[in-house]
N, C-alpha and C. Protein backbone atom coordinates (compact mmCIF):
# COMPACT_ATOMS: atom_id res chain seq x y z
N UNK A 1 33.63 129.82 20.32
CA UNK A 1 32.72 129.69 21.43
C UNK A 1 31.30 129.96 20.95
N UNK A 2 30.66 129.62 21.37
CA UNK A 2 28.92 129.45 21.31
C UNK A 2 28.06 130.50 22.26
N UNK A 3 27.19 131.32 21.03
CA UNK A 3 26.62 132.11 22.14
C UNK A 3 25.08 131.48 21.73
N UNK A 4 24.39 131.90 23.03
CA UNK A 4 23.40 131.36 23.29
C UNK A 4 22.13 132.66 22.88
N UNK A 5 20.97 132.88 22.18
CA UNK A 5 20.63 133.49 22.06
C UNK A 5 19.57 134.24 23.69
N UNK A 6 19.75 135.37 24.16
CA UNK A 6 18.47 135.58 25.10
C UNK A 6 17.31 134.73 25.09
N UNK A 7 16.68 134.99 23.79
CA UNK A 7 15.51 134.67 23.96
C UNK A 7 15.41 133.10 24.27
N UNK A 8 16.19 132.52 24.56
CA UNK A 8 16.42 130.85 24.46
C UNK A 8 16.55 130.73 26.17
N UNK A 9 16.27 131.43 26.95
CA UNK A 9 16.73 131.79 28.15
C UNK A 9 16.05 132.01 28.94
N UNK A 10 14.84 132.40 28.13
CA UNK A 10 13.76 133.07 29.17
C UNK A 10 12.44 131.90 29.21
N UNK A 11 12.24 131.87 30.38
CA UNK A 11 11.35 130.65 30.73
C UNK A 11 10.01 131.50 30.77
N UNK A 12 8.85 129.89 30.88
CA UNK A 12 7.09 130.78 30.74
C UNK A 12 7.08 129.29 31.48
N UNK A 13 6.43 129.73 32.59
CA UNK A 13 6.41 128.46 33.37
C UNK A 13 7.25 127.66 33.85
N UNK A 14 7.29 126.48 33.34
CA UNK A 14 8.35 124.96 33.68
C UNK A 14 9.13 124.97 32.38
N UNK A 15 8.74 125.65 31.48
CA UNK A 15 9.68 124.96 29.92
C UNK A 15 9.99 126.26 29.10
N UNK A 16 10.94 126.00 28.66
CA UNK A 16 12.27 126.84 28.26
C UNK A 16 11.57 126.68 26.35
N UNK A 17 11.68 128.25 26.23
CA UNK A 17 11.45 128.49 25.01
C UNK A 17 12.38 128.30 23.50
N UNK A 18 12.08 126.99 22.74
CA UNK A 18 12.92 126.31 21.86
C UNK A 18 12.09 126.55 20.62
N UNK A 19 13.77 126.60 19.82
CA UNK A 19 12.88 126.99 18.52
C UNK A 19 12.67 125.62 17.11
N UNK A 20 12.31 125.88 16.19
CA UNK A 20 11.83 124.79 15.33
C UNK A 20 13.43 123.70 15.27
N UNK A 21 14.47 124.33 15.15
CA UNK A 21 15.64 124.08 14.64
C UNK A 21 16.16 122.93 16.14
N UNK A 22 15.88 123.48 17.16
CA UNK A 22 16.10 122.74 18.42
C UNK A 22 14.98 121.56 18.74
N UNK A 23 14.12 121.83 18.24
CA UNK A 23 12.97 120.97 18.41
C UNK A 23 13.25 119.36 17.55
N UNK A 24 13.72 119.82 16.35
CA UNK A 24 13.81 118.86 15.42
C UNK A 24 15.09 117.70 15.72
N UNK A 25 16.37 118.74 15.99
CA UNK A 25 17.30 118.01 16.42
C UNK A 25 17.49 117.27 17.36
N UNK A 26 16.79 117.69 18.34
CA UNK A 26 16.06 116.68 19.18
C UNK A 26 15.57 115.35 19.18
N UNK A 27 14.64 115.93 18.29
CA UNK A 27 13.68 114.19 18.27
C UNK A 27 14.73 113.62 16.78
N UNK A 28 15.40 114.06 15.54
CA UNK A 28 16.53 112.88 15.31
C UNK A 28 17.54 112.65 16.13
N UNK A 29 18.01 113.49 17.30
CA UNK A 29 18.92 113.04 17.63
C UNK A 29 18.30 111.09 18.33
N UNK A 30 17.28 111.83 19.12
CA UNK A 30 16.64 110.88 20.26
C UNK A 30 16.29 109.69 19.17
N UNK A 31 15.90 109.73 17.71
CA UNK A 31 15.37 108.60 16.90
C UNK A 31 16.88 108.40 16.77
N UNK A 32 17.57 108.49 16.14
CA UNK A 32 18.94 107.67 15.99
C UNK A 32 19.51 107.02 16.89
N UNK A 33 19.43 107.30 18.58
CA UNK A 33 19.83 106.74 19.42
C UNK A 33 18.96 105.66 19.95
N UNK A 34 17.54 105.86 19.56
CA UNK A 34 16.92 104.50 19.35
C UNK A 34 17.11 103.43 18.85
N UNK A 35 17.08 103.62 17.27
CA UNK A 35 17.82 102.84 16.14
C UNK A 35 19.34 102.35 16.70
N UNK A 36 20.12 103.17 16.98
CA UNK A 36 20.95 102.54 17.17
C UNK A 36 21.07 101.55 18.55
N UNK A 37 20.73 101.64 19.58
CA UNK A 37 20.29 100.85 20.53
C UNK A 37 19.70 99.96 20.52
N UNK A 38 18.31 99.59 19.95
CA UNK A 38 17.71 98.58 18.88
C UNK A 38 18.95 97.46 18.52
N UNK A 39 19.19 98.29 17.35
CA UNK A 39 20.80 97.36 16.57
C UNK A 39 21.37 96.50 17.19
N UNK A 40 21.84 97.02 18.25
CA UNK A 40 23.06 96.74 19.30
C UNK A 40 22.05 95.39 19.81
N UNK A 41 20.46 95.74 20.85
CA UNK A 41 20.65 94.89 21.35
C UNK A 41 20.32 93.26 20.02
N UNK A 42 19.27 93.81 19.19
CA UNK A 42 19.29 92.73 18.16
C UNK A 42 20.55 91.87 17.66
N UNK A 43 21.69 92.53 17.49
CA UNK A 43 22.76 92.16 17.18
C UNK A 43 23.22 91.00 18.07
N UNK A 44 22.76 91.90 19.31
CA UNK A 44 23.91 91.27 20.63
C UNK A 44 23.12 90.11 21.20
N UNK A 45 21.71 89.63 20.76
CA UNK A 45 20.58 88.41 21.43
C UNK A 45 20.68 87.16 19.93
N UNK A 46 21.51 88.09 19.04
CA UNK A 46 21.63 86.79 18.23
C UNK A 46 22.78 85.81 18.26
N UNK A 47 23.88 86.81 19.18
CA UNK A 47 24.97 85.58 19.23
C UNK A 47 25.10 84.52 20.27
């Protein structure tokens, strides 16, 4: 099971305090699901 650290918990305003490691995985996750979406539709307007 997964524990979540406190400090990941505590809000300052509207947005939730993330660290470098969450930040990053983020934006590759979000770029790969670009790329791969891209693919798909390029793939799928050529047949």
């Amino acid at each position: 099971m997964y524990r979540v650290a406190a400090s990941h918990l505590t809000r300052e305003g509207r947005w939730c305090v993330m660290g470098t490691y969450e930040i990053l995985s983020l934006l590759f996750l979000g770029g790969s699901f670009l790329i791969a979406l891209l693919t798909y539709i390029d793939r799928h307007n050529k047949k």
